[in-house]
N, C-alpha and C. Protein backbone atom coordinates (compact mmCIF):
# COMPACT_ATOMS: atom_id res chain seq x y z
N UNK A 1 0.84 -1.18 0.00
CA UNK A 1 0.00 0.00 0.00
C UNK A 1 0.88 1.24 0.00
N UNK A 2 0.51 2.18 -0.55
CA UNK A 2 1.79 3.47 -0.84
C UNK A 2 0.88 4.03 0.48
N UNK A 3 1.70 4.95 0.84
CA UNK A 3 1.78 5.53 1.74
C UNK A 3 2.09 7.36 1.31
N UNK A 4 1.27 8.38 1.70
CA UNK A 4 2.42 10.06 1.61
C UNK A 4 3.13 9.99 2.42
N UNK A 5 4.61 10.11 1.92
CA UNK A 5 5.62 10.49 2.80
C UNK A 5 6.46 8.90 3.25
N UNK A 6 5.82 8.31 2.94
CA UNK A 6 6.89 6.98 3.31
C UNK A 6 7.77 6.71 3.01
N UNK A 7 9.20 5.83 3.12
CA UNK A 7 10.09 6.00 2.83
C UNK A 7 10.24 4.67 1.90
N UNK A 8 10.70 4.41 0.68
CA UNK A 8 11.19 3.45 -0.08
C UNK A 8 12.70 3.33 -0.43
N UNK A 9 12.97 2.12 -0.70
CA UNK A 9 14.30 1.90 -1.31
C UNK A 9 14.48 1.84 -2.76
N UNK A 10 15.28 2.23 -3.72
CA UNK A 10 15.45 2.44 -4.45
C UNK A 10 16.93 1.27 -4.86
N UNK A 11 16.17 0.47 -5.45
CA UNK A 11 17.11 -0.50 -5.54
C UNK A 11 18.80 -0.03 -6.58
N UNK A 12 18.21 0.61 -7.52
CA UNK A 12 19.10 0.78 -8.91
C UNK A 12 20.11 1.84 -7.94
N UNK A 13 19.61 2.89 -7.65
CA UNK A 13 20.96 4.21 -6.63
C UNK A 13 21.44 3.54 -5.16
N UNK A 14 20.64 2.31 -4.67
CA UNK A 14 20.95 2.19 -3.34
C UNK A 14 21.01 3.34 -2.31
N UNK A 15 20.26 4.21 -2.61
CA UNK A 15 20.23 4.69 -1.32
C UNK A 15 18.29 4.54 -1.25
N UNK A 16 18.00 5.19 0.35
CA UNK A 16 17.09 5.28 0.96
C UNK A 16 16.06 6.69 0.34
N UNK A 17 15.09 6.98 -0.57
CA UNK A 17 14.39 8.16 -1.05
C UNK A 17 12.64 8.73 -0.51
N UNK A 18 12.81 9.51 0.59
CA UNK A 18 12.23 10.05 0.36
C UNK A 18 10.99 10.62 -1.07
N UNK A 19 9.44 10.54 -0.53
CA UNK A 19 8.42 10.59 -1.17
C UNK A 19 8.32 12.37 -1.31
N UNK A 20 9.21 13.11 -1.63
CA UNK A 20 9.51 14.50 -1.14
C UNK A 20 8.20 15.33 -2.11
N UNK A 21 8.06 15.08 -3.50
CA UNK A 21 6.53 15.91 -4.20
C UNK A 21 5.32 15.55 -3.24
N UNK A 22 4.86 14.39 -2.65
CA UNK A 22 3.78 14.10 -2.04
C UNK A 22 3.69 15.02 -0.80
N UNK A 23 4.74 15.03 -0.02
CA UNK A 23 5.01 15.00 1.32
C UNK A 23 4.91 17.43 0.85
N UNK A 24 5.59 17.58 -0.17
CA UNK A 24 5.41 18.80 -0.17
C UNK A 24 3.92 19.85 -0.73
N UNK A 25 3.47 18.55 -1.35
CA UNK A 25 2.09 19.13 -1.81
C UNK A 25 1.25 18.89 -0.78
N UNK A 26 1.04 18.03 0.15
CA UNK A 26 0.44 17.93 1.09
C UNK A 26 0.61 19.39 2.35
N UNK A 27 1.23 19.52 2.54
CA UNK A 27 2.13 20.87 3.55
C UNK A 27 1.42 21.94 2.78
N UNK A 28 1.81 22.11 1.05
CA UNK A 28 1.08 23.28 0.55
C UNK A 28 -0.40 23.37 0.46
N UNK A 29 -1.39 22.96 0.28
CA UNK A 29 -2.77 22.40 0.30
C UNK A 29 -3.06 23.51 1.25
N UNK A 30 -2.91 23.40 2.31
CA UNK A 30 -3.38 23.93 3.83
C UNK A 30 -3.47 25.34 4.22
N UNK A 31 -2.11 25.99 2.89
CA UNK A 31 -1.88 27.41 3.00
C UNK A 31 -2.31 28.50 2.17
N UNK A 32 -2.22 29.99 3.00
CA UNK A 32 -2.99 31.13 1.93
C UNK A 32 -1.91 31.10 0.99
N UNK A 33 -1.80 31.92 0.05
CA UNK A 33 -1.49 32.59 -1.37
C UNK A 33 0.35 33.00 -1.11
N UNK A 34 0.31 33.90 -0.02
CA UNK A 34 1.47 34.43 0.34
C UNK A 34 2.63 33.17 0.68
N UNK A 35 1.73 32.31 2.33
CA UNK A 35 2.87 31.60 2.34
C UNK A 35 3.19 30.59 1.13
N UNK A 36 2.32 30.28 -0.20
CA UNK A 36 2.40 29.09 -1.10
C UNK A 36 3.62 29.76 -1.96
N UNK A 37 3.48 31.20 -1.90
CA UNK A 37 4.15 31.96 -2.84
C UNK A 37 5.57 31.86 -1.96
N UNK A 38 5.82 31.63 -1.00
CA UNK A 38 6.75 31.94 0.00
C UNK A 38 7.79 30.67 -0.23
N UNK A 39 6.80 29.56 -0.23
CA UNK A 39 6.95 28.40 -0.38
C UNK A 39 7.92 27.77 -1.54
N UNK A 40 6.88 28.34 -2.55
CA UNK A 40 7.63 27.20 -3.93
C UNK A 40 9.29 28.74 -4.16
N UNK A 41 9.30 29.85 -3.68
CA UNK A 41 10.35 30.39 -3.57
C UNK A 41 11.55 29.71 -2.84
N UNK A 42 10.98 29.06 -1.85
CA UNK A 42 12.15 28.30 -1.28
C UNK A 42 12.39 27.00 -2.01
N UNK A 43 11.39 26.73 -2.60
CA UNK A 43 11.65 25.66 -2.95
C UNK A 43 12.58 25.56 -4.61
N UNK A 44 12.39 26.76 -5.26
CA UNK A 44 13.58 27.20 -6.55
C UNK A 44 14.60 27.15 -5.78
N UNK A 45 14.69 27.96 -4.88
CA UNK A 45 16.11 28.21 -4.07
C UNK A 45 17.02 27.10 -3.61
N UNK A 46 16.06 25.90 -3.16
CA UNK A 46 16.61 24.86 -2.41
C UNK A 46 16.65 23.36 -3.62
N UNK A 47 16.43 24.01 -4.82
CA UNK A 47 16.44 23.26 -6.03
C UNK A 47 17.55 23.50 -6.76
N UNK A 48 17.75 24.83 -6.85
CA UNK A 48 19.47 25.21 -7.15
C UNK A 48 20.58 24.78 -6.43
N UNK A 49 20.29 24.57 -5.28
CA UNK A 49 21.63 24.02 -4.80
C UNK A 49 21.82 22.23 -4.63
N UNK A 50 20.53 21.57 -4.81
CA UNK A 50 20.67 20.06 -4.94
C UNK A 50 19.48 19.94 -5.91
N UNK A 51 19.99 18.93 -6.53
CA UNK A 51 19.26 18.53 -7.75
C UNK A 51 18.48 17.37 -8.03
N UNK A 52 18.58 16.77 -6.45
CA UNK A 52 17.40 15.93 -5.82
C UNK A 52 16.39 16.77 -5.85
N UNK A 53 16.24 18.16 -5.80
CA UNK A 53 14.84 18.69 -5.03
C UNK A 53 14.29 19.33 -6.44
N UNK A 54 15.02 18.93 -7.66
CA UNK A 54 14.23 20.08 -8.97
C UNK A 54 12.93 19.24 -9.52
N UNK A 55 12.76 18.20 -9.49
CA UNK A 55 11.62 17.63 -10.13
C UNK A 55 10.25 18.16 -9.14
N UNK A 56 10.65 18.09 -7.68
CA UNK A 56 9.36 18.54 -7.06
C UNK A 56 9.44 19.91 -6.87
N UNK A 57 10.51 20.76 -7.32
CA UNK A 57 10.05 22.31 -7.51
C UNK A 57 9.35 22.38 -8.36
N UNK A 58 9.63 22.22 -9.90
CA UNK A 58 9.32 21.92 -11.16
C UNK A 58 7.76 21.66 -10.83
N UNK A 59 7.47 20.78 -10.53
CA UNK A 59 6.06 19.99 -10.42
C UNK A 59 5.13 20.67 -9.24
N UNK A 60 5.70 21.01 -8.32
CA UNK A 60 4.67 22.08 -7.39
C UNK A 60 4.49 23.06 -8.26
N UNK A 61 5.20 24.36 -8.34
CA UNK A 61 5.41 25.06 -9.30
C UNK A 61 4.61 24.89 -10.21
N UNK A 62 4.33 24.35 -10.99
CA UNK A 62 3.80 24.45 -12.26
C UNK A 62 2.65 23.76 -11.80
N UNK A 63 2.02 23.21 -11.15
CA UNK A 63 0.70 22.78 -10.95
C UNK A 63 0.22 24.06 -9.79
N UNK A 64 0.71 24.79 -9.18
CA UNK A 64 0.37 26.09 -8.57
C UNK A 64 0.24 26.88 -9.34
N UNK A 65 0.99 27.48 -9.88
CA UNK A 65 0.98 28.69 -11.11
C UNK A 65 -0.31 28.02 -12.06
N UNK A 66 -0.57 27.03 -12.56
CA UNK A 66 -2.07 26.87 -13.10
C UNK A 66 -3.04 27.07 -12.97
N UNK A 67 -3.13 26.56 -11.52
CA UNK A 67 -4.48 26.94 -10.87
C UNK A 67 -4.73 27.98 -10.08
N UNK A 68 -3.89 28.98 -10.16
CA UNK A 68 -4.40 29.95 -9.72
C UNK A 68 -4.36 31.02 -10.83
N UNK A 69 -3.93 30.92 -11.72
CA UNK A 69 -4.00 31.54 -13.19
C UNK A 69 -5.24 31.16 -13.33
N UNK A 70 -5.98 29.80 -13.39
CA UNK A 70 -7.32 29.49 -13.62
C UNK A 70 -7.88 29.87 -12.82
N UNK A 71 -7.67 29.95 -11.55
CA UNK A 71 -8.68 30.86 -10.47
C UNK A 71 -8.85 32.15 -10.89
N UNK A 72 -7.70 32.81 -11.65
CA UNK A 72 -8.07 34.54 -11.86
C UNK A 72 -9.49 34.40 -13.16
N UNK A 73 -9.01 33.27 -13.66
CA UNK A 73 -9.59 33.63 -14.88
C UNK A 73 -11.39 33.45 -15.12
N UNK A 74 -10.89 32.30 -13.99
CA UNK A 74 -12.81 31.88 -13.29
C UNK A 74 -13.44 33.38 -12.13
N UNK A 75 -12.92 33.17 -11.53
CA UNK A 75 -13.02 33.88 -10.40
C UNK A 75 -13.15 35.61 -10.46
N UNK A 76 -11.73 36.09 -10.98
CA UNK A 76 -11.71 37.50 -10.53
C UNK A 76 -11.87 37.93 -12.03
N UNK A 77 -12.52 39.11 -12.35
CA UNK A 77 -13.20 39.80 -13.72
C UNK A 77 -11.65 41.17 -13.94
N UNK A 78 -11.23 41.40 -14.91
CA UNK A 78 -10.26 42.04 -15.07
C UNK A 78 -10.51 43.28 -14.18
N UNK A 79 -9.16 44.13 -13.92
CA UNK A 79 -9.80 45.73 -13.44
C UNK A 79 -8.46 46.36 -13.72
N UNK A 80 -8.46 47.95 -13.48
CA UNK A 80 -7.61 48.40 -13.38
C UNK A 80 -7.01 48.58 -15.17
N UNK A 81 -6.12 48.86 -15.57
CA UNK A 81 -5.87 49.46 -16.70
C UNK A 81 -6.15 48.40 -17.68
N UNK A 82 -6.71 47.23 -17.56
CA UNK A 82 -7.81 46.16 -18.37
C UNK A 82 -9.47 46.53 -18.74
N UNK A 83 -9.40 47.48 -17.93
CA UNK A 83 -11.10 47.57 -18.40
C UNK A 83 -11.27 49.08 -18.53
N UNK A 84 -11.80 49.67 -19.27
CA UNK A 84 -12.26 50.72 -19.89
C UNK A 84 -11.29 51.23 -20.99
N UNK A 85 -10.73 50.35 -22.03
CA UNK A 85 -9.47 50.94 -23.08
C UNK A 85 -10.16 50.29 -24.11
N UNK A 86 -11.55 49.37 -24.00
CA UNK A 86 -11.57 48.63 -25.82
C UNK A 86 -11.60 46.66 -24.98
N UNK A 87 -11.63 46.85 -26.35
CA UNK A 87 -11.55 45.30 -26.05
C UNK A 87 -10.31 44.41 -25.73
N UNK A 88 -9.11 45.37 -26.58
CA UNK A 88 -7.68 44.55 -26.50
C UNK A 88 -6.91 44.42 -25.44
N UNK A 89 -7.18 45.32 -24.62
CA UNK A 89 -6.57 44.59 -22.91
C UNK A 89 -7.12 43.59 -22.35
N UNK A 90 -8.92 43.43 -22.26
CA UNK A 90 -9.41 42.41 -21.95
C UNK A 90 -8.68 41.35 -22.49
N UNK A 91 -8.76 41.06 -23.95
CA UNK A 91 -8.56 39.86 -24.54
C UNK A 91 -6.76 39.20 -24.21
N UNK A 92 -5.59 40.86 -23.83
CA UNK A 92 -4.96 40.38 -23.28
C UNK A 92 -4.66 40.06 -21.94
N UNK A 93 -5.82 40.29 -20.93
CA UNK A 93 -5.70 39.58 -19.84
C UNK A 93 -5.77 38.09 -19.94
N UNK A 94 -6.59 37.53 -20.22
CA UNK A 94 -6.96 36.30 -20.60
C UNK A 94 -6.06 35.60 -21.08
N UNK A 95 -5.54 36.54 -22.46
CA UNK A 95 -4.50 35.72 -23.11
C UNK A 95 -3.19 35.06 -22.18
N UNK A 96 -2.85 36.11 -21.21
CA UNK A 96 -1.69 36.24 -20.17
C UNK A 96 -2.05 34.85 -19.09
N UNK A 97 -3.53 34.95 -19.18
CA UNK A 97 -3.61 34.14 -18.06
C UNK A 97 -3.63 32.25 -18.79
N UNK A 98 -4.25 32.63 -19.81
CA UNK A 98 -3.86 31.29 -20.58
C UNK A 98 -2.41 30.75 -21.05
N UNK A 99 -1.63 31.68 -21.13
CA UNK A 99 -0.32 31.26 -21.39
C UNK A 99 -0.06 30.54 -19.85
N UNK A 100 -0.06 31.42 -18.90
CA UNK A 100 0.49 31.23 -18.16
C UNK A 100 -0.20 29.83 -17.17
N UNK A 101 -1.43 29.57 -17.66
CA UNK A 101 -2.10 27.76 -17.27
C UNK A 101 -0.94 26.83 -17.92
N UNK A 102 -0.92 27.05 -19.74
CA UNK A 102 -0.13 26.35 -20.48
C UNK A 102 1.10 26.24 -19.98
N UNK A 103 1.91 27.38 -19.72
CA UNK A 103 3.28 26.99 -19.00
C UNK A 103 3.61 26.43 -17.86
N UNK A 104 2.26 26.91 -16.77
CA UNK A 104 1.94 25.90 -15.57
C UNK A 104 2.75 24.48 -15.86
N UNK A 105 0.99 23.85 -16.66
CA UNK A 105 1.13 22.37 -17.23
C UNK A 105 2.16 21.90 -17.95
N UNK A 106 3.11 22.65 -18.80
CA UNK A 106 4.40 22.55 -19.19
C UNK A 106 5.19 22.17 -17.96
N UNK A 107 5.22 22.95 -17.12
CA UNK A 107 6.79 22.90 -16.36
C UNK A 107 6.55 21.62 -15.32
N UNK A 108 5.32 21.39 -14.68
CA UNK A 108 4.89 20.48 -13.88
C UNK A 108 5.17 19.16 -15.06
N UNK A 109 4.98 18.76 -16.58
CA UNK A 109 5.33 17.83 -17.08
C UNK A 109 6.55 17.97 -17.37
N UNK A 110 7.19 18.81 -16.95
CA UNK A 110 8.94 19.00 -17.75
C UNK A 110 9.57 18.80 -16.05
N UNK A 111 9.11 18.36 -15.15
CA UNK A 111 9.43 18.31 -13.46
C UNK A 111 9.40 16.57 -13.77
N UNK A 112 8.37 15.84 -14.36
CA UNK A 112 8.23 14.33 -14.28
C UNK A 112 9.19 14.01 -15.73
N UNK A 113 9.48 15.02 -16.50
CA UNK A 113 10.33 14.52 -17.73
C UNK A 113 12.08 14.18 -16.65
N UNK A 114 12.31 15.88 -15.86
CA UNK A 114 13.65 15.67 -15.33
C UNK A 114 13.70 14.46 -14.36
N UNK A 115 12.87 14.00 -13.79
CA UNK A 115 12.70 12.94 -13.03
C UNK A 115 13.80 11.58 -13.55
N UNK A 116 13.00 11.30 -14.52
CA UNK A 116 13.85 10.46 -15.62
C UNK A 116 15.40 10.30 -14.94
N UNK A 117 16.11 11.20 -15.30
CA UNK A 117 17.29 11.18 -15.47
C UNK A 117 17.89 12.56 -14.84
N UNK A 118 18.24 13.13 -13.49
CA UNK A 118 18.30 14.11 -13.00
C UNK A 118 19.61 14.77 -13.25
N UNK A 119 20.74 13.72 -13.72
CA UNK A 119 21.80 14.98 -14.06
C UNK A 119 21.62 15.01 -15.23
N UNK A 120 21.57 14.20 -16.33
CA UNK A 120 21.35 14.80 -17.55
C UNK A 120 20.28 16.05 -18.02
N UNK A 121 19.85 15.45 -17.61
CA UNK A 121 18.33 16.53 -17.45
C UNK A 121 18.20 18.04 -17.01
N UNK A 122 19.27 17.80 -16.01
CA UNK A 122 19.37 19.11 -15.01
C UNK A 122 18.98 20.55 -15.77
N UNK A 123 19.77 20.59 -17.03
CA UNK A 123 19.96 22.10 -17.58
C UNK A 123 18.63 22.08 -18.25
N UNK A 124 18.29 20.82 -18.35
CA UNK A 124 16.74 21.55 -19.10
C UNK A 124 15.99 22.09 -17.59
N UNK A 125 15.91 21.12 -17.04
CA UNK A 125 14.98 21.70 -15.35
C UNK A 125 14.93 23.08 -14.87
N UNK A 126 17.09 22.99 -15.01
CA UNK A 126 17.13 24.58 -14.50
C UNK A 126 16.62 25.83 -15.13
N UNK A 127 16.50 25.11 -16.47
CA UNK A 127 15.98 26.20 -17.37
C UNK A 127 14.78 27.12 -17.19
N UNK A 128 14.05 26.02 -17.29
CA UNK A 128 12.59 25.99 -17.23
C UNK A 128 11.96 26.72 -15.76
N UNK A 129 12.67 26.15 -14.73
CA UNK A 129 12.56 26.74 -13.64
C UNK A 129 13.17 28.24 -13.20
N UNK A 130 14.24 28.86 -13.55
CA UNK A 130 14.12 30.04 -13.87
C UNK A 130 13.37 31.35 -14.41
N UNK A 131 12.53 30.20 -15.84
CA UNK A 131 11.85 30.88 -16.66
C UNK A 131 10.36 30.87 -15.75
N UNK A 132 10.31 30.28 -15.45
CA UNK A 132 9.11 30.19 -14.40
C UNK A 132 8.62 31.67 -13.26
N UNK A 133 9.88 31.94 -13.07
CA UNK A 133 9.61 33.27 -12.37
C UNK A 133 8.77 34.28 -12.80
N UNK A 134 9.04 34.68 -13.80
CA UNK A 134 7.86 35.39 -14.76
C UNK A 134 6.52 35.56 -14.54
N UNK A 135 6.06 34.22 -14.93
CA UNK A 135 4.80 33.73 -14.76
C UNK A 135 4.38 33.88 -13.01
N UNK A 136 5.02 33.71 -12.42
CA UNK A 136 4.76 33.79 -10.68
C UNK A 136 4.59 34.87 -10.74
N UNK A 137 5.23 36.19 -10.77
CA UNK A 137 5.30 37.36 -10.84
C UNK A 137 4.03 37.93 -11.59
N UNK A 138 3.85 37.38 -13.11
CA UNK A 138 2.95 37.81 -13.62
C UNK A 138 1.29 37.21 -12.47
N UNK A 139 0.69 36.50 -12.18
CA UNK A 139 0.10 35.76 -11.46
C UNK A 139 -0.35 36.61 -10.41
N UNK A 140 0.92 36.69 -9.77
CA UNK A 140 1.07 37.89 -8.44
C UNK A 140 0.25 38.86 -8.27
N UNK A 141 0.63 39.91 -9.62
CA UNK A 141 0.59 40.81 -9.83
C UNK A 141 -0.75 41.04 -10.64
N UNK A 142 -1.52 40.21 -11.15
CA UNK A 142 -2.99 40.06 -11.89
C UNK A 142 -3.61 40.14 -10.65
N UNK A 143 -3.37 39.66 -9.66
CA UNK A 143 -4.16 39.45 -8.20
C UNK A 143 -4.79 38.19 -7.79
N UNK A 144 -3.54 37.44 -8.04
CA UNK A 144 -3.65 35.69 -7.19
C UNK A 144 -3.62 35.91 -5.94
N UNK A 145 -3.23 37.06 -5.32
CA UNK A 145 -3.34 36.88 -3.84
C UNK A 145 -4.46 37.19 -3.46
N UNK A 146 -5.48 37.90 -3.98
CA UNK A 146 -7.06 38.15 -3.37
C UNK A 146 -7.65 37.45 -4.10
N UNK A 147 -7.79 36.56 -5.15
CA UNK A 147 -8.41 35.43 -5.77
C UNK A 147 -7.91 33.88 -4.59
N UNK A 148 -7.14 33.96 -3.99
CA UNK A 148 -7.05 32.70 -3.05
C UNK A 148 -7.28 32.76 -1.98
N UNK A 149 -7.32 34.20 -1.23
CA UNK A 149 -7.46 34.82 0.03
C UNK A 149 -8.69 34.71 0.18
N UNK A 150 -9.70 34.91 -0.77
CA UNK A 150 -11.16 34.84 -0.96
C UNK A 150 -11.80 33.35 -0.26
């Protein structure tokens, strides 16, 4: 029976591995906007320096940044220099927020691609995860924090 958070052996590396995506999505679930945002920050940070931890940055990350891009897009109605210019800011709010679902679901499947093979892989991970900032920022700044606070 699997277990969150249990510990398995890993026959092929011989060492002992930690269930570390389960065990971290579980912890995030529970929290507002700020600390999640607080969160997968540490968790880029603590992905750069070991490369055990990039598949479950990668994969939190990008399944966060989705759904709350989809929360703006369900949830909160544009404002602020989006509404009263025409139609073409609207259509690029939306657009912003749809890229930024798509790159979600990108980076969370490019987190189970580096999985595979973690040093080869690495420079694509790191890549991707860099580029990721953006989109957090962009997210941020649309108003994911009062679309989750809600």
């Amino acid at each position: 029976m699997f277990q969150i958070g249990s510990r398995h052996h890993c026959p092929s590396s011989g060492q002992d591995q930690s269930n570390h995506l389960f065990d971290r999505l579980e912890e995030i679930s529970g929290m507002d906007f700020t600390a999640v945002l607080l969160k997968i920050v540490a968790m880029i940070s603590e992905a750069c320096r070991k490369v055990d931890k990039l598949p479950a940055a990668l994969i939190t990350g990008g399944i966060v940044q989705a759904a709350v891009a989809l929360a703006l897009a369900i949830f909160r109605p544009p404002a602020g220099i989006f509404v009263g210019h025409g139609e073409v800011p609207l259509y690029l709010y939306y657009g912003i927020l749809v890229v930024v679902i798509i790159f979600g679901l990108v980076e969370a499947s490019a987190g189970f691609y580096v999985s595979g093979d973690l040093h080869r892989r690495r420079t694509i991970g790191m890549t991707i995860l860099w580029i990721s900032v953006l989109p957090i920022v962009l997210v941020a700044g649309l108003g994911g924090f009062l679309v989750v606070l809600k």
